[in-house]
Protein backbone atom coordinates (compact mmCIF):
# COMPACT_ATOMS: atom_id res chain seq x y z
CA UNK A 1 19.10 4.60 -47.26
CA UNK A 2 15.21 4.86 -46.84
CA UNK A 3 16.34 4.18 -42.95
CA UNK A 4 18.64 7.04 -42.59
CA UNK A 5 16.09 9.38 -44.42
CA UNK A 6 13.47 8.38 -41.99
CA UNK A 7 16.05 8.48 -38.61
CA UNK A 8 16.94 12.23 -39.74
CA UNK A 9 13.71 13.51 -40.83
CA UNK A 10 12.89 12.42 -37.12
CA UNK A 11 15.64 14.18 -35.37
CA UNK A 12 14.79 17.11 -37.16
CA UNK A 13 10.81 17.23 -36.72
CA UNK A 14 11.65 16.45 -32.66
CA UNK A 15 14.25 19.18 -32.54
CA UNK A 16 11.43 21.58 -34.02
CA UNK A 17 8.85 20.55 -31.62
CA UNK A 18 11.36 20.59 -28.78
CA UNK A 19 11.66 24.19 -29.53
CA UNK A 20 8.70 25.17 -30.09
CA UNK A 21 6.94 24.72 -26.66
CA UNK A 22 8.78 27.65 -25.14
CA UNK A 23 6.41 29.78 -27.05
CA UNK A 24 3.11 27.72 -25.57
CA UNK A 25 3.87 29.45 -22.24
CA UNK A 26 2.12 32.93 -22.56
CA UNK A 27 3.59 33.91 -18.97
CA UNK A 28 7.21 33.10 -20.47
CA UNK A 29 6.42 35.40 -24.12
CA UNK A 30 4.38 38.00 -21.85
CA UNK A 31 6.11 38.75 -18.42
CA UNK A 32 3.63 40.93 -16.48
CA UNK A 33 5.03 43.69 -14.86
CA UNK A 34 3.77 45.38 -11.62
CA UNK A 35 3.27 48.86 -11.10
CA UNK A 36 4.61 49.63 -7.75
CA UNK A 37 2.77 52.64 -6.33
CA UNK A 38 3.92 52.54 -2.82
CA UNK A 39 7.20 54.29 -2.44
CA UNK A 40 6.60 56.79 -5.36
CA UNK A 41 8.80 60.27 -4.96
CA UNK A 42 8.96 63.18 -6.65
CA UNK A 43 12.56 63.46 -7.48
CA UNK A 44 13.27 59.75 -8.77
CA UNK A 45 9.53 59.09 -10.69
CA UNK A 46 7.24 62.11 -11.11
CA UNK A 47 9.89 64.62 -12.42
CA UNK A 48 11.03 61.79 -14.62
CA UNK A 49 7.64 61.26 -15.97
CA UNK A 50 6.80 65.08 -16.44
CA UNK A 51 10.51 65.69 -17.91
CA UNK A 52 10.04 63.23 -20.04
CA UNK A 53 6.40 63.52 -21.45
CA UNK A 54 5.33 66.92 -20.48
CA UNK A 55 8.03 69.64 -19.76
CA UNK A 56 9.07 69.74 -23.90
CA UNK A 57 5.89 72.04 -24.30
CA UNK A 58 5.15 73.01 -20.61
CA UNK A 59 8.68 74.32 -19.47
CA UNK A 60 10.23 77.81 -20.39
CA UNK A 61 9.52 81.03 -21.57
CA UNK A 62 7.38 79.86 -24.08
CA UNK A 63 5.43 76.96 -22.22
CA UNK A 64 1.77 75.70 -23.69
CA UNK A 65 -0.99 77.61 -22.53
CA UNK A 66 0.55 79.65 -19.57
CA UNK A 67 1.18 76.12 -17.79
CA UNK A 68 4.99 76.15 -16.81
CA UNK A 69 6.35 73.28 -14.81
CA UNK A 70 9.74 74.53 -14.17
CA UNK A 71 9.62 73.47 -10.51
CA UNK A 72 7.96 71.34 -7.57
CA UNK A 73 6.47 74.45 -6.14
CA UNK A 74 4.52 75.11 -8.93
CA UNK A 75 3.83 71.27 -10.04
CA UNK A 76 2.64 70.85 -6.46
CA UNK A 77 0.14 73.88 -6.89
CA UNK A 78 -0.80 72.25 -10.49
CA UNK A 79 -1.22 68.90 -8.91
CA UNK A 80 -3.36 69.64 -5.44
CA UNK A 81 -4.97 72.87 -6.45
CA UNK A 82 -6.24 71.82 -10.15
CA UNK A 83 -5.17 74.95 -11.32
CA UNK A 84 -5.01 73.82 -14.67
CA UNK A 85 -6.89 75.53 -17.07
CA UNK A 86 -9.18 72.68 -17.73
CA UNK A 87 -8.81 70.85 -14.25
CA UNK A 88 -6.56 69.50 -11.90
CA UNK A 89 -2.98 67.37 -13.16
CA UNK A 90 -4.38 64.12 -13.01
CA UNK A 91 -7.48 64.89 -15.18
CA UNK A 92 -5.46 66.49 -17.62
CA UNK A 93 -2.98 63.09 -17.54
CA UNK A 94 -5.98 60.53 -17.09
CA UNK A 95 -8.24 61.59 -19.81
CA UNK A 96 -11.04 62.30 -17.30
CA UNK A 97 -13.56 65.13 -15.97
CA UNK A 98 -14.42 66.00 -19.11
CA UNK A 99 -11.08 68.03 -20.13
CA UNK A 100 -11.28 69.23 -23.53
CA UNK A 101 -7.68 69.76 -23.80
CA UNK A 102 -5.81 66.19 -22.39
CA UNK A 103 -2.12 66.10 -22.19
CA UNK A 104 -0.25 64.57 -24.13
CA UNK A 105 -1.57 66.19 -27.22
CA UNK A 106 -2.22 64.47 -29.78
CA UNK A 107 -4.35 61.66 -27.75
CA UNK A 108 -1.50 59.45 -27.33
CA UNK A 109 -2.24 58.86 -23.17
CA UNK A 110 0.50 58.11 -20.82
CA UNK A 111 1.56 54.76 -19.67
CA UNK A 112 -1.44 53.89 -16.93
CA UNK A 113 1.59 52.74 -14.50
CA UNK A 114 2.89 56.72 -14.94
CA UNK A 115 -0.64 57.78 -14.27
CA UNK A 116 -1.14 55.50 -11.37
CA UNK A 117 1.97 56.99 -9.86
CA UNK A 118 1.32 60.59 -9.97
CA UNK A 119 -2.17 59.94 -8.91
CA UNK A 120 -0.62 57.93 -5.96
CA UNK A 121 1.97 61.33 -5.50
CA UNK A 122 -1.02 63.27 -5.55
CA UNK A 123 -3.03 61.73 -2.86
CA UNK A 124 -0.33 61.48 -0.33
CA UNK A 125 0.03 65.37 -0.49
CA UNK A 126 2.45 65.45 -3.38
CA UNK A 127 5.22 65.48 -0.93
CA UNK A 128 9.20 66.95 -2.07
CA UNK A 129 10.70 63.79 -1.54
């Protein structure tokens, strides 16, 4: 009887350890994922991005602070010109330049992989693509 106690209690303390060593490979728990940067466009990630964390307070007749992104033409000008009232698009976004007035409100900063890609739009000319 002893015997069959000590042949399960086995089984089950290998079974446990078994299973546990998936969790001893951070890369496995943690995937990293890449920010790809190179083939950003303006109709499949940056209006995403704005739609999605900016255009609820900055689109319409009653958009924040005079700053309406309703359309490329004017997100271009926003973006190359740094017509913003505190700065240019990326400052605003990035928390940087000394902007008094960052967006999102409310200090909660986007994603740095949305960052890095409007950045990246920026620099090659914010192109309508």
């Amino acid at each position: 009887m002893i015997k069959k106690i000590f042949i399960y209690t086995t089984i089950i303390i290998v079974v446990f350890e078994l299973g546990s060593c998936y969790y001893d490979k951070t890369q496995l728990q943690y995937p990293t994922t890449t920010c790809d940067t190179t083939n950003v466009s303006y109709s499949v990630d940056i209006a995403n991005i704005l739609d999605a964390s900016c255009q609820s307070c900055h689109k319409g007749s009653s958009s924040s602070s005079g700053i309406n992104l309703y359309d490329y033409a004017t997100i271009k000008s926003l973006a190359l010109d740094g017509k913003y009232t505190y700065g240019s698009l990326v400052s605003s976004i990035s928390f940087q330049g000394g902007n008094p007035n960052p967006m999102p409100q409310g200090g909660s900063k986007l994603p740095e992989c949305d960052i890095n890609k409007i950045q990246a739009w920026v620099n090659r000319g914010a192109p309508a693509n």
